[in-house]
C-alpha atoms as a PDB file:
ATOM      1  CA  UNK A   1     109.754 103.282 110.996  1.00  0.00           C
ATOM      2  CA  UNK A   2     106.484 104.601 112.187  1.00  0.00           C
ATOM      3  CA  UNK A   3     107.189 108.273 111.075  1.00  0.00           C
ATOM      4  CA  UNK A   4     108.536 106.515 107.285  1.00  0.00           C
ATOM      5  CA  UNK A   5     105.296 104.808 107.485  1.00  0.00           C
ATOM      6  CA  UNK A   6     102.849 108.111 108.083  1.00  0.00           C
ATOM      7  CA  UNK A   7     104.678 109.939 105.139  1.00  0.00           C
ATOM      8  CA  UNK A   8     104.013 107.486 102.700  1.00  0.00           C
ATOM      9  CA  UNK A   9     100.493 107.856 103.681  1.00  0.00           C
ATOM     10  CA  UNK A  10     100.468 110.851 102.772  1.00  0.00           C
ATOM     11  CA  UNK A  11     102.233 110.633  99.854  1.00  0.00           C
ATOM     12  CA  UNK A  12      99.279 107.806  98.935  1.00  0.00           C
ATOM     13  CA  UNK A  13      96.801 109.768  99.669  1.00  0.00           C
ATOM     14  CA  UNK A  14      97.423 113.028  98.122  1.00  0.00           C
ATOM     15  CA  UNK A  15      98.018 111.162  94.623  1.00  0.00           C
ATOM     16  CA  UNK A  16      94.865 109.386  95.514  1.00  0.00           C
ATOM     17  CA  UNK A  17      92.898 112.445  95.736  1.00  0.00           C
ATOM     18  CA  UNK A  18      94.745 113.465  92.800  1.00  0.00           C
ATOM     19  CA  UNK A  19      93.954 110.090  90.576  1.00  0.00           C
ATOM     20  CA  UNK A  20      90.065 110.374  91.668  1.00  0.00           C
ATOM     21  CA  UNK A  21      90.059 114.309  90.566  1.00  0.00           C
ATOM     22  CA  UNK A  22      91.767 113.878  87.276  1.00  0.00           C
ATOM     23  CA  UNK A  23      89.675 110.338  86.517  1.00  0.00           C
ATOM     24  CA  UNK A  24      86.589 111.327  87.578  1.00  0.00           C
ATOM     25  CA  UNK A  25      86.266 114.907  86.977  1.00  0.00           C
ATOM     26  CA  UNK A  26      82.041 114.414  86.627  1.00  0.00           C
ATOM     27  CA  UNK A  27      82.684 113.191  90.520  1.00  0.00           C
ATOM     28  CA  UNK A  28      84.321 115.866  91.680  1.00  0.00           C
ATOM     29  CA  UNK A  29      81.601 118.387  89.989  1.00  0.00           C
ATOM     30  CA  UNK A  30      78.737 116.810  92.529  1.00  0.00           C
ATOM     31  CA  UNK A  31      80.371 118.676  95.108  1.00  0.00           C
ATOM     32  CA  UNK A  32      80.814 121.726  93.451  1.00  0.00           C
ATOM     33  CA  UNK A  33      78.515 124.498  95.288  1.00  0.00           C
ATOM     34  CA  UNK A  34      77.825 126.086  91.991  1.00  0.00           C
ATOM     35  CA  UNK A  35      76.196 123.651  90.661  1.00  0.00           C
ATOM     36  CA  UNK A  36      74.156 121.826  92.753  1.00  0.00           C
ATOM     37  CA  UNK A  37      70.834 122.632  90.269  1.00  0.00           C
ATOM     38  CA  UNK A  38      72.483 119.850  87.536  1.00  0.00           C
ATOM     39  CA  UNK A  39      70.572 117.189  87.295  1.00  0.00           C
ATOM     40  CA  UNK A  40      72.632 113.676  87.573  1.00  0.00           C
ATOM     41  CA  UNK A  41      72.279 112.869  83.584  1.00  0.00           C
ATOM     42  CA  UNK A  42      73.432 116.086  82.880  1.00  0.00           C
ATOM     43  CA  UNK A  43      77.006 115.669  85.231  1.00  0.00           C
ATOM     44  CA  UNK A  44      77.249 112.237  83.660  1.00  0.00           C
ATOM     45  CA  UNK A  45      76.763 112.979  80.126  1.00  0.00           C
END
């Protein structure tokens, strides 16, 4: 039950990750180290 229980889990939180990476791709840029110099309107744009 318990070990059922972890895997789905994981299973929710890998397409999680995936959902917020393809839906919010301007997110997922913030963190990029290459560009940390954008300024916020121009991620959002």
């Amino acid at each position: 039950m318990l070990e059922n229980f972890k895997s789905q889990i994981e299973i929710y939180t890998i397409a999680l990750e995936w959902l917020i990476y393809e839906a919010r791709p301007a997110c997922y840029v913030k963190f990029q180290p290459g560009l940390k110099s954008m300024q916020p309107h121009e991620i959002y744009d």
